[in-house]
PDB file of N, CA and C in Angstrom:
ATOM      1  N   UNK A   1      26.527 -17.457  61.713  1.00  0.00           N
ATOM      2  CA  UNK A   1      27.509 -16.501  62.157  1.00  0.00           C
ATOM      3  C   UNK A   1      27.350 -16.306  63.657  1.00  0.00           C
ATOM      4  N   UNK A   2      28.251 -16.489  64.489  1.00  0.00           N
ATOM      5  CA  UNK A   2      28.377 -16.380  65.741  1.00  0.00           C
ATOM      6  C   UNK A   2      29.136 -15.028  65.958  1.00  0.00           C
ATOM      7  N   UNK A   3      28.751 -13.634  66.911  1.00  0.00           N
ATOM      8  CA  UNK A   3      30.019 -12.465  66.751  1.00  0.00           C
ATOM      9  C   UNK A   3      30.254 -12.891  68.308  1.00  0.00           C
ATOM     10  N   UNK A   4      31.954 -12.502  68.700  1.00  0.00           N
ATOM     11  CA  UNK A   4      32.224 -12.849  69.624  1.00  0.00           C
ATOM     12  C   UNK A   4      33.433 -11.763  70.077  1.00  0.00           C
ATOM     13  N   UNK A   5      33.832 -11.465  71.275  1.00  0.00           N
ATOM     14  CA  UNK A   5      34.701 -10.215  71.531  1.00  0.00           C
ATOM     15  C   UNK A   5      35.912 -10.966  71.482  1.00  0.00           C
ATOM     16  N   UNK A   6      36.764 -10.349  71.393  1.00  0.00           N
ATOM     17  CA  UNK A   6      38.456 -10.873  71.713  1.00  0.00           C
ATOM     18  C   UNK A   6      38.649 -10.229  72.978  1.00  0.00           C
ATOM     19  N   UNK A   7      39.125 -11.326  73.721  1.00  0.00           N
ATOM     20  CA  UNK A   7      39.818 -11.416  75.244  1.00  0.00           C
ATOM     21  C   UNK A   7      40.389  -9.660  75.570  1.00  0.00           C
ATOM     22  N   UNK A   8      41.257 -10.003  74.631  1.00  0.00           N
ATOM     23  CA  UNK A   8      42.523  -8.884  74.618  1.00  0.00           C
ATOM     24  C   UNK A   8      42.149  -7.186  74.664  1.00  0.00           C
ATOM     25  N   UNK A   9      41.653  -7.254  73.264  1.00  0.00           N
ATOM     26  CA  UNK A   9      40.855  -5.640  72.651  1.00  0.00           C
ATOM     27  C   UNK A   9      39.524  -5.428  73.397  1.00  0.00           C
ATOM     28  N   UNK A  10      38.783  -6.709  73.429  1.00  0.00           N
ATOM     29  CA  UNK A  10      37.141  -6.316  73.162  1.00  0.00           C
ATOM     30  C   UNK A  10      36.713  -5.757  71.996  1.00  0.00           C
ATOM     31  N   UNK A  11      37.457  -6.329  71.019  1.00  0.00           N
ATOM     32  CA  UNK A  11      36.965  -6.036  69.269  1.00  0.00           C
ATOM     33  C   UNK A  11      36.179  -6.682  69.254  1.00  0.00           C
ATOM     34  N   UNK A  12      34.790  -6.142  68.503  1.00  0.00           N
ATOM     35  CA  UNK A  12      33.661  -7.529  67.969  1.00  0.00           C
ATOM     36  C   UNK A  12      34.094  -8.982  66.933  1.00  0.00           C
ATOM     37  N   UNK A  13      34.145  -9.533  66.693  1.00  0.00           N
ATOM     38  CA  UNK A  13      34.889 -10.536  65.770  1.00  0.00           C
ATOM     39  C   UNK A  13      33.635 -11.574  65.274  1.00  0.00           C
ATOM     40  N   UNK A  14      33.329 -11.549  64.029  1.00  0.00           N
ATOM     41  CA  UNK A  14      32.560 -12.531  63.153  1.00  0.00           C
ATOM     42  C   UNK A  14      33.216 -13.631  63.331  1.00  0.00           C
ATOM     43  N   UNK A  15      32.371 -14.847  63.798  1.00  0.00           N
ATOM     44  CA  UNK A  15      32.467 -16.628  63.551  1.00  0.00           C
ATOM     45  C   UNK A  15      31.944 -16.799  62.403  1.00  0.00           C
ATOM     46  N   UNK A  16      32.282 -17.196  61.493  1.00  0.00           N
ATOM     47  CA  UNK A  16      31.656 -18.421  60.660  1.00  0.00           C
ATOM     48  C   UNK A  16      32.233 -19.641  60.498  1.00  0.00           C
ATOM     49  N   UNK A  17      30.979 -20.333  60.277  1.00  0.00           N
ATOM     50  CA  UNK A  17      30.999 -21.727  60.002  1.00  0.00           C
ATOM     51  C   UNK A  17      31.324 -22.348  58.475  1.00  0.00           C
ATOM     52  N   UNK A  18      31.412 -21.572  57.968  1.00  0.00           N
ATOM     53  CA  UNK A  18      31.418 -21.780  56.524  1.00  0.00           C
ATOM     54  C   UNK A  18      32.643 -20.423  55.641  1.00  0.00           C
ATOM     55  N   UNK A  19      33.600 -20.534  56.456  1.00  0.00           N
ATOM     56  CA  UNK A  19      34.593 -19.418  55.428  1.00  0.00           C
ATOM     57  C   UNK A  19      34.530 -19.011  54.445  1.00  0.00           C
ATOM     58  N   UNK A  20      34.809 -20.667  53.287  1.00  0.00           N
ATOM     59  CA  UNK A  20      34.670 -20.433  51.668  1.00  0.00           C
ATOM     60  C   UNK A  20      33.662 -19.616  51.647  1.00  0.00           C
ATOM     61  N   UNK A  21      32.564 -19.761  52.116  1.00  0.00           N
ATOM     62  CA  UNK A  21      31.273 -18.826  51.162  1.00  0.00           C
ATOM     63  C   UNK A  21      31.669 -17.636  51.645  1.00  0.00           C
ATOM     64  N   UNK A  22      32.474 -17.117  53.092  1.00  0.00           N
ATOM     65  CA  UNK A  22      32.252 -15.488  53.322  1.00  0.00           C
ATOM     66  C   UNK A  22      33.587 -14.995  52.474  1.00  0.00           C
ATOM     67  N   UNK A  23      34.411 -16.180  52.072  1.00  0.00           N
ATOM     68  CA  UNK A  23      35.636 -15.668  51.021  1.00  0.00           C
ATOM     69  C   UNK A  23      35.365 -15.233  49.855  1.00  0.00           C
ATOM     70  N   UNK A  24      34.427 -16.279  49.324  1.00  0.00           N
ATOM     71  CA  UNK A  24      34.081 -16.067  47.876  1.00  0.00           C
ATOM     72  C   UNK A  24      33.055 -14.785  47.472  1.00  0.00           C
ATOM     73  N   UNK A  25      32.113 -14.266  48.644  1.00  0.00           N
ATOM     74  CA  UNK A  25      31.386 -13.511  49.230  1.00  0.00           C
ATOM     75  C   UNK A  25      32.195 -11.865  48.984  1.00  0.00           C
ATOM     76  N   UNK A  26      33.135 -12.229  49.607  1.00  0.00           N
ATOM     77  CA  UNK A  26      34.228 -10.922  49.541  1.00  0.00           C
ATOM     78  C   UNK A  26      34.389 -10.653  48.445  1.00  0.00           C
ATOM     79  N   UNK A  27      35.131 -11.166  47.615  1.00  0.00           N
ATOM     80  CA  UNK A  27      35.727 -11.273  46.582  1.00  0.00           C
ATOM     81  C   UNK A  27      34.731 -10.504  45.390  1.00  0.00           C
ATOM     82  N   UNK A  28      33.164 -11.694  45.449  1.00  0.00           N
ATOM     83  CA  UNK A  28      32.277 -10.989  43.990  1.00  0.00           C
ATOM     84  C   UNK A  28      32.216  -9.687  44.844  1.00  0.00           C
ATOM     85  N   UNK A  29      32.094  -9.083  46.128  1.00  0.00           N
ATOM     86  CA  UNK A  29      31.848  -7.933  46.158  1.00  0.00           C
ATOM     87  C   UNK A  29      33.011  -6.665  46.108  1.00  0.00           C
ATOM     88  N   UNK A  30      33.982  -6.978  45.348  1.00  0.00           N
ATOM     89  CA  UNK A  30      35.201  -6.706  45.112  1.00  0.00           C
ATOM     90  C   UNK A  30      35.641  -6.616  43.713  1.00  0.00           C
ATOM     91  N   UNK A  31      34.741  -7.523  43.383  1.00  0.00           N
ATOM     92  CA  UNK A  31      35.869  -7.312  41.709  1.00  0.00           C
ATOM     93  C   UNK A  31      34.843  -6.179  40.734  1.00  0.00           C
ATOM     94  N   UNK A  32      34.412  -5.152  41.647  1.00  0.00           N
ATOM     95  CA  UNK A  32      34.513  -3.825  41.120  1.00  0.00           C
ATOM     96  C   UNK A  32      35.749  -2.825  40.861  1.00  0.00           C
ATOM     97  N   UNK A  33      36.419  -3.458  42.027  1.00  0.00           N
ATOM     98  CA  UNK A  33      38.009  -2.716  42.395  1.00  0.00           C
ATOM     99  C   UNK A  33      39.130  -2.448  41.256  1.00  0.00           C
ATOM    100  N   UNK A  34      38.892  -3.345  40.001  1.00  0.00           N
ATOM    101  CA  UNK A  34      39.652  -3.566  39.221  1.00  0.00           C
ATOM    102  C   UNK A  34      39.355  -2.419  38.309  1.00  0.00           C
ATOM    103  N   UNK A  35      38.001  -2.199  38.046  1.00  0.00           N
ATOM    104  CA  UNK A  35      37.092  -1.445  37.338  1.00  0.00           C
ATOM    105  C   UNK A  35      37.645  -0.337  37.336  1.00  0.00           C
ATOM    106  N   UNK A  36      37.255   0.034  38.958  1.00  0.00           N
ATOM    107  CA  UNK A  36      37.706   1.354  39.579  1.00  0.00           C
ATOM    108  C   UNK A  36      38.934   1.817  39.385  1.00  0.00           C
ATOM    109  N   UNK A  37      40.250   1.107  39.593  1.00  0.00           N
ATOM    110  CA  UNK A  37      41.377   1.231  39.365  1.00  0.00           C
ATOM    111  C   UNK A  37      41.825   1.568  38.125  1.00  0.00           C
ATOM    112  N   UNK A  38      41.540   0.704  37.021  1.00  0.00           N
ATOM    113  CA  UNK A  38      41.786   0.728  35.762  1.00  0.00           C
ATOM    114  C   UNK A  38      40.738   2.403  35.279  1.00  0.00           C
ATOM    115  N   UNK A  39      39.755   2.472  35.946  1.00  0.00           N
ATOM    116  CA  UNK A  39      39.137   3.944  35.280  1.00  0.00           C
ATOM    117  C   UNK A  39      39.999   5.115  35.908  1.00  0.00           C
ATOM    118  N   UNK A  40      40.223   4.931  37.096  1.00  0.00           N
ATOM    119  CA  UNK A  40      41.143   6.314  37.859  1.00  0.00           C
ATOM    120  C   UNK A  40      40.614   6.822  38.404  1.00  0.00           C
ATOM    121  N   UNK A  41      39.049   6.983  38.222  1.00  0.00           N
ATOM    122  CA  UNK A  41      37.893   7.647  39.099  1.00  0.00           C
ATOM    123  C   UNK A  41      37.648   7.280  40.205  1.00  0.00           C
ATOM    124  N   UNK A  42      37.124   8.150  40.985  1.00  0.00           N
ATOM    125  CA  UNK A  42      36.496   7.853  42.466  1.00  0.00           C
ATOM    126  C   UNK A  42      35.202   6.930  41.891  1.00  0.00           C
ATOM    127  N   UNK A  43      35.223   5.786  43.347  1.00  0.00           N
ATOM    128  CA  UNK A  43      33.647   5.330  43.037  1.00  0.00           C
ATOM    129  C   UNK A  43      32.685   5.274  42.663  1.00  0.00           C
ATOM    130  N   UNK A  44      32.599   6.932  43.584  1.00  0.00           N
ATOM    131  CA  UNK A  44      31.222   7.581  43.339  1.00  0.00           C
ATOM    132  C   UNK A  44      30.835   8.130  42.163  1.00  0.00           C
ATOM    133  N   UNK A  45      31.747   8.493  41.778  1.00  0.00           N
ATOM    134  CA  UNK A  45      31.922   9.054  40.179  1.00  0.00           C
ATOM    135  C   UNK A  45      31.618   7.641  38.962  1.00  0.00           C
ATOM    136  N   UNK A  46      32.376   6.435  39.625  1.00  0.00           N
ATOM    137  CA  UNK A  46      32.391   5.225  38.408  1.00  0.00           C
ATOM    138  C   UNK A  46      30.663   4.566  38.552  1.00  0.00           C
ATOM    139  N   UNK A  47      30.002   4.652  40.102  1.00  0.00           N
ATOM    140  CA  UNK A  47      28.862   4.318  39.901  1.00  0.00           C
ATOM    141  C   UNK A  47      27.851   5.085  39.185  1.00  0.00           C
ATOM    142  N   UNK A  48      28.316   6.188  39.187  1.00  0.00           N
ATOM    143  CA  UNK A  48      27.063   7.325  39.050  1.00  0.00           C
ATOM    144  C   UNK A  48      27.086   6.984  37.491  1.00  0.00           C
ATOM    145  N   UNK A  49      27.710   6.219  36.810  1.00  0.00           N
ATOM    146  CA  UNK A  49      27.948   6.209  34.790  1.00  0.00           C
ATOM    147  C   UNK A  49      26.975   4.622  34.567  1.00  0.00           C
ATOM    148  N   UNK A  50      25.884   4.274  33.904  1.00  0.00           N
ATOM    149  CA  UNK A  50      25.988   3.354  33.537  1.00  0.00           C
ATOM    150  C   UNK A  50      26.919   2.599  32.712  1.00  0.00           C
ATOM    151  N   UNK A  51      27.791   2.783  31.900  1.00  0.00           N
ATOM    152  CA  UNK A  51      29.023   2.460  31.460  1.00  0.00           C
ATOM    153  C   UNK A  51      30.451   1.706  31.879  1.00  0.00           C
ATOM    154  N   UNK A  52      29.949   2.131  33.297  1.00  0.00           N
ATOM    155  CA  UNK A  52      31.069   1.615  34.069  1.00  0.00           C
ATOM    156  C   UNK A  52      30.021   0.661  34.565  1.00  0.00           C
ATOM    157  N   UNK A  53      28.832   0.697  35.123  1.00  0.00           N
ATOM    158  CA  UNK A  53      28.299   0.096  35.839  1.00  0.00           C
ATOM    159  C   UNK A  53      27.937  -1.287  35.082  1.00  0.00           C
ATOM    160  N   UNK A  54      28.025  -1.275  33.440  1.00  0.00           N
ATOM    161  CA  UNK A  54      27.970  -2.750  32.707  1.00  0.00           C
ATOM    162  C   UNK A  54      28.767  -3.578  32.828  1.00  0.00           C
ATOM    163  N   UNK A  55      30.161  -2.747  33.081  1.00  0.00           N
ATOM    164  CA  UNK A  55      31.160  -3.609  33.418  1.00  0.00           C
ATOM    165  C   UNK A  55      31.107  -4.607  34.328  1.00  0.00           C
ATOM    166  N   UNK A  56      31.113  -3.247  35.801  1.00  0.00           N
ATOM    167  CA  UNK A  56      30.565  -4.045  36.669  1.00  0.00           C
ATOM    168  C   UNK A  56      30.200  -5.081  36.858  1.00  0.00           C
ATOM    169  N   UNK A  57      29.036  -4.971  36.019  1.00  0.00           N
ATOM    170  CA  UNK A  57      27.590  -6.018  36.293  1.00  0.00           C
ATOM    171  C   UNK A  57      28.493  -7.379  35.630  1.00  0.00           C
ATOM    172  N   UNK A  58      29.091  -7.117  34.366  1.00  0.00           N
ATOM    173  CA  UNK A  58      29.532  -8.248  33.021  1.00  0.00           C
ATOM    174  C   UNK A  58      30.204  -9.256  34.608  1.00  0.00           C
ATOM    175  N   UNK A  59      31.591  -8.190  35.208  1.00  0.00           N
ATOM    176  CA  UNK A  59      32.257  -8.993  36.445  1.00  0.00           C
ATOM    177  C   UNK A  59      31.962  -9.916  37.270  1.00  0.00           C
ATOM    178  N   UNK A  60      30.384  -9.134  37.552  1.00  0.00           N
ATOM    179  CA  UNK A  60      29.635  -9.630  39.245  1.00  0.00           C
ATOM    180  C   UNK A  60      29.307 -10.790  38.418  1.00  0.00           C
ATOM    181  N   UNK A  61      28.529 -10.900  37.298  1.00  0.00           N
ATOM    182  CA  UNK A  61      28.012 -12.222  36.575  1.00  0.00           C
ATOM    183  C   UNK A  61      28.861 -13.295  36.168  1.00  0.00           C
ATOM    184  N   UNK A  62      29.912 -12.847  36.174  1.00  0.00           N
ATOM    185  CA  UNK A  62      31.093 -14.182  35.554  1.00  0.00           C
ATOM    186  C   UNK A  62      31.486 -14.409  36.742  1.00  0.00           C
ATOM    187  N   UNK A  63      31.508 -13.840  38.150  1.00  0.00           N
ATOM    188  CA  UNK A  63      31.981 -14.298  39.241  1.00  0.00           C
ATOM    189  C   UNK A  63      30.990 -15.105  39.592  1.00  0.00           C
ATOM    190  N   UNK A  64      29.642 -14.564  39.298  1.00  0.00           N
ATOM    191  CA  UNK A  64      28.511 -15.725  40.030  1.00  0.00           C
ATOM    192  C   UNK A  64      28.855 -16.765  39.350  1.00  0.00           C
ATOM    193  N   UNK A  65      28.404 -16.830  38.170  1.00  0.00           N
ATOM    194  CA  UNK A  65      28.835 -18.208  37.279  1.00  0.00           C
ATOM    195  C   UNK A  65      30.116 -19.105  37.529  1.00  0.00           C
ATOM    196  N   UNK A  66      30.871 -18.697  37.873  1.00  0.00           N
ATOM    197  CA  UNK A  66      32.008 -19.282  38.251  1.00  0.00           C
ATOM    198  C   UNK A  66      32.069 -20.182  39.774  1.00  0.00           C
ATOM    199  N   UNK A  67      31.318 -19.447  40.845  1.00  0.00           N
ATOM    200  CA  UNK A  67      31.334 -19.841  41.694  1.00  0.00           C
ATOM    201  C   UNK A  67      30.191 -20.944  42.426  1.00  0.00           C
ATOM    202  N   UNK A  68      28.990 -20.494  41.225  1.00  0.00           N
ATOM    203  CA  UNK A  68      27.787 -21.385  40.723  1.00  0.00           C
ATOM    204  C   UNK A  68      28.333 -23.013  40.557  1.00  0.00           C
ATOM    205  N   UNK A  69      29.321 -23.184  39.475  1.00  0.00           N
ATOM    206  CA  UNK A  69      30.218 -23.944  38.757  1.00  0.00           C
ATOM    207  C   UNK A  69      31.211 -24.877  40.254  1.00  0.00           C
ATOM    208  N   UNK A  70      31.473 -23.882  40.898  1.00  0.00           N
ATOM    209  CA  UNK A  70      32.226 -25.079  41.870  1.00  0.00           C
ATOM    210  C   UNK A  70      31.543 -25.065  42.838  1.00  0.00           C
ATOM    211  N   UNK A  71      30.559 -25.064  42.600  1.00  0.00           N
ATOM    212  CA  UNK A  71      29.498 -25.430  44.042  1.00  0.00           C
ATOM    213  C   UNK A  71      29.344 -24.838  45.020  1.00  0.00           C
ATOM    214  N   UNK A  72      29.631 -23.693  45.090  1.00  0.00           N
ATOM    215  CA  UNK A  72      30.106 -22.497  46.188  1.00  0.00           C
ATOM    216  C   UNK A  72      28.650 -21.982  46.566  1.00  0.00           C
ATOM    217  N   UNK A  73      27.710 -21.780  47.935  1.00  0.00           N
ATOM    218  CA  UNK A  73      27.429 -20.919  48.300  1.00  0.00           C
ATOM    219  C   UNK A  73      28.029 -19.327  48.227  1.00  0.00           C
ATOM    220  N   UNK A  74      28.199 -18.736  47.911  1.00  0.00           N
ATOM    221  CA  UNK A  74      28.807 -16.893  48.541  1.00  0.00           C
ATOM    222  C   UNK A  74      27.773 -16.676  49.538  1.00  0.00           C
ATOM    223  N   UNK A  75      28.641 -16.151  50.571  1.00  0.00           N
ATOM    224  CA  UNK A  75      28.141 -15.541  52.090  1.00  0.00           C
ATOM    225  C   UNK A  75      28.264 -13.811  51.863  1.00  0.00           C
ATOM    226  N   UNK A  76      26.606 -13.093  51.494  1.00  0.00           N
ATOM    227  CA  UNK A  76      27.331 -12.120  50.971  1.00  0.00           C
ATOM    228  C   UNK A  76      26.158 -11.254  51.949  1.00  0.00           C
ATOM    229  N   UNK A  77      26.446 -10.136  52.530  1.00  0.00           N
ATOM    230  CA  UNK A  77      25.579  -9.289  53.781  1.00  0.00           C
ATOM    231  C   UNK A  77      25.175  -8.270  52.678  1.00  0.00           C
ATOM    232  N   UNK A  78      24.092  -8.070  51.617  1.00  0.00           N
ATOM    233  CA  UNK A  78      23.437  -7.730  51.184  1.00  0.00           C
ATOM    234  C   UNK A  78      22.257  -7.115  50.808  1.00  0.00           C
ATOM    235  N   UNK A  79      21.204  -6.225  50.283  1.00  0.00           N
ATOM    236  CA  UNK A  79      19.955  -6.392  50.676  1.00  0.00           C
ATOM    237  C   UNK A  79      18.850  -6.660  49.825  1.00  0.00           C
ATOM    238  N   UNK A  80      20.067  -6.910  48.853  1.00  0.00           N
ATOM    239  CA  UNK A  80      19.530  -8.033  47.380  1.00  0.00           C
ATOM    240  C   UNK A  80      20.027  -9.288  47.178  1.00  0.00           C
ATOM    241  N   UNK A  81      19.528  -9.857  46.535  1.00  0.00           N
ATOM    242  CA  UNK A  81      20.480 -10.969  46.306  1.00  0.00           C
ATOM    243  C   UNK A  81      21.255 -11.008  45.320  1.00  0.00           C
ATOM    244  N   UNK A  82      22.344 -11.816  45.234  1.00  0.00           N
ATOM    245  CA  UNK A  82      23.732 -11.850  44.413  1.00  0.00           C
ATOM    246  C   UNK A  82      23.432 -11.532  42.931  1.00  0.00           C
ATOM    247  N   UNK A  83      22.377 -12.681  42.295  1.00  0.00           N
ATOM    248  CA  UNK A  83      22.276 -12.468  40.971  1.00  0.00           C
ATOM    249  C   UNK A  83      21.377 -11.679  40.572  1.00  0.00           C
ATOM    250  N   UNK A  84      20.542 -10.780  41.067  1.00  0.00           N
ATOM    251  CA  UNK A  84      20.098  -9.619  40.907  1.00  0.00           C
ATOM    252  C   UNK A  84      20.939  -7.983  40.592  1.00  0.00           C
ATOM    253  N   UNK A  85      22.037  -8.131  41.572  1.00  0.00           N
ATOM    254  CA  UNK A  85      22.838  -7.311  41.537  1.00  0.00           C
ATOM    255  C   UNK A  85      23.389  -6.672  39.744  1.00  0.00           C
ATOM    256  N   UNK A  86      23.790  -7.984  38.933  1.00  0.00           N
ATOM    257  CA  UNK A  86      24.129  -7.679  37.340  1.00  0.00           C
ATOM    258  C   UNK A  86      22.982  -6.724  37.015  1.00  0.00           C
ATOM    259  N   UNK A  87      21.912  -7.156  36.987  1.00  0.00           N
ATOM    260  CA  UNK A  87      20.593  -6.362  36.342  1.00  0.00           C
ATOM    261  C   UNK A  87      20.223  -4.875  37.442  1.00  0.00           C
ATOM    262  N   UNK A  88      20.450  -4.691  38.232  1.00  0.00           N
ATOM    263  CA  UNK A  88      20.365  -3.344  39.062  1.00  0.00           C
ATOM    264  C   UNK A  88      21.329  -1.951  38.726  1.00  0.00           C
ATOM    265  N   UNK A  89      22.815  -2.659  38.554  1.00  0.00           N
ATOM    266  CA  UNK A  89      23.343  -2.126  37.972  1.00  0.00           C
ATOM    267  C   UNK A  89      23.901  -1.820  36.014  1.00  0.00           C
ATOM    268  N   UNK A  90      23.259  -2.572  35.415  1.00  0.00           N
ATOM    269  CA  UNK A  90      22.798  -2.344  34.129  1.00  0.00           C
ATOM    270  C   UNK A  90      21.779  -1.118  33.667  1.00  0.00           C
ATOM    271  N   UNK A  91      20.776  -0.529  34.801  1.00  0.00           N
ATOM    272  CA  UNK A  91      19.804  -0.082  34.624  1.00  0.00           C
ATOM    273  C   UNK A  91      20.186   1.215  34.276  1.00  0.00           C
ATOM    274  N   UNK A  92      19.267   1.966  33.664  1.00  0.00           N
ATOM    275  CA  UNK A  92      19.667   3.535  33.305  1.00  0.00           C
ATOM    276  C   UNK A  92      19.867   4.370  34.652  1.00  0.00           C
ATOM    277  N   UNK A  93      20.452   5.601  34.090  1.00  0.00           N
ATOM    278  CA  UNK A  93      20.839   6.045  35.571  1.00  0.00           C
ATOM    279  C   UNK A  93      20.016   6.798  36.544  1.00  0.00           C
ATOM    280  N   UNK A  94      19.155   7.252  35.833  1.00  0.00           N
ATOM    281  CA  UNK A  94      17.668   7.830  36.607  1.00  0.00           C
ATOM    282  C   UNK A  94      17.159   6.598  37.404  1.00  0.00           C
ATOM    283  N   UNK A  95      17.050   5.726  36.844  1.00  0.00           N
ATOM    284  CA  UNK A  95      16.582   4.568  37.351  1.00  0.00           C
ATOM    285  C   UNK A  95      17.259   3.882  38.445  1.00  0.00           C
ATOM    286  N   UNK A  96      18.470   3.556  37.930  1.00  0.00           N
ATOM    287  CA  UNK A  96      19.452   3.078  39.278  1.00  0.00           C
ATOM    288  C   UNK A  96      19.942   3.893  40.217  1.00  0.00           C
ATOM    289  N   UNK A  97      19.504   5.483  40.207  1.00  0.00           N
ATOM    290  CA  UNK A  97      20.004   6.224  41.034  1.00  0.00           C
ATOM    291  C   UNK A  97      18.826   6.173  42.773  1.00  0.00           C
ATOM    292  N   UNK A  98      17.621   5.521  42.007  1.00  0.00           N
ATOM    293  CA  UNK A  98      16.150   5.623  42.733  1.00  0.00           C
ATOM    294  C   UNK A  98      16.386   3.922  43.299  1.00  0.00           C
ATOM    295  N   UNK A  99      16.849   3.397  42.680  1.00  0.00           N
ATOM    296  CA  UNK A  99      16.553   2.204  43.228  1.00  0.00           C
ATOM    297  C   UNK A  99      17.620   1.859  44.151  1.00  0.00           C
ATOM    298  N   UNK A 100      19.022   2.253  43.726  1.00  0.00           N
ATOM    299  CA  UNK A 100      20.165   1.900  44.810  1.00  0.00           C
ATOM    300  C   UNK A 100      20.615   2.667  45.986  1.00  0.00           C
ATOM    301  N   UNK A 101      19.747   3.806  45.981  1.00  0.00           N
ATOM    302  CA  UNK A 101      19.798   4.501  46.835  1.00  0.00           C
ATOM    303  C   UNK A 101      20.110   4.186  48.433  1.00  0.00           C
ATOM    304  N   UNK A 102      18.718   3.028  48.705  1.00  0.00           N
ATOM    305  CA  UNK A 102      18.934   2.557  49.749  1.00  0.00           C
ATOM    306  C   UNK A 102      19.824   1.472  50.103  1.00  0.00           C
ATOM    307  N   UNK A 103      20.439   0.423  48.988  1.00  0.00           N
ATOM    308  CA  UNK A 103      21.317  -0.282  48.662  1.00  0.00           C
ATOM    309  C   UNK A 103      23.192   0.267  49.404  1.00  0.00           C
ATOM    310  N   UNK A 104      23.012   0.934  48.335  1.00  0.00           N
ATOM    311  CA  UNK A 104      24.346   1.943  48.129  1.00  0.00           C
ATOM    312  C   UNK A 104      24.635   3.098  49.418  1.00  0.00           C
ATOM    313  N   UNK A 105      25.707   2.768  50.355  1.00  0.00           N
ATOM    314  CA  UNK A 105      25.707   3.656  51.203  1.00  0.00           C
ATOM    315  C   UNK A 105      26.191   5.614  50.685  1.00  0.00           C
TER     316      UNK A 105
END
């Protein structure tokens, strides 16, 4: 990743060398959105449930697998790694409330 300003703004702007992975990257960290939508709840509310958070996890795992499958790196700015993520959020909620803390803004 190269960051670089634009001429114009002086906005910071991410280079990559490798798109697909920061696309596919986006995306598993996204297809919570559906979750969220379809429950009606705020976020904070859908994370705080393990219930919602299996879902979650079922999502994040069929996206890894999938993207496993076509050979895809994911470019994902994290402070876990990808396939850890299913099992973090599976966890009870005492538990995942201590551990994602620092994770979870």
């Amino acid at each position: 990743m190269n960051s670089i300003s634009t001429p114009s703004t002086g906005l910071p702007i991410d280079a990559y060398d490798d798109m697909r992975g920061v696309l596919w990257g986006k995306l598993l960290v996204n297809l919570n959105n559906s979750v969220n939508a379809l429950a009606g709840i705020p976020i904070k509310e859908m994370i705080a449930q393990r219930e919602y958070r299996r879902i979650m996890a079922a999502c994040v795992s069929e996206g890894l697998d999938a993207v496993a499958a076509a050979g895809i790196k994911p470019k994902i700015d994290m402070p876990l790694p990808p396939r850890v993520m299913p099992w973090v959020l599976t966890l009870p909620d005492a538990i995942f409330s201590v551990i994602a803390r620092p994770i979870l803004p």
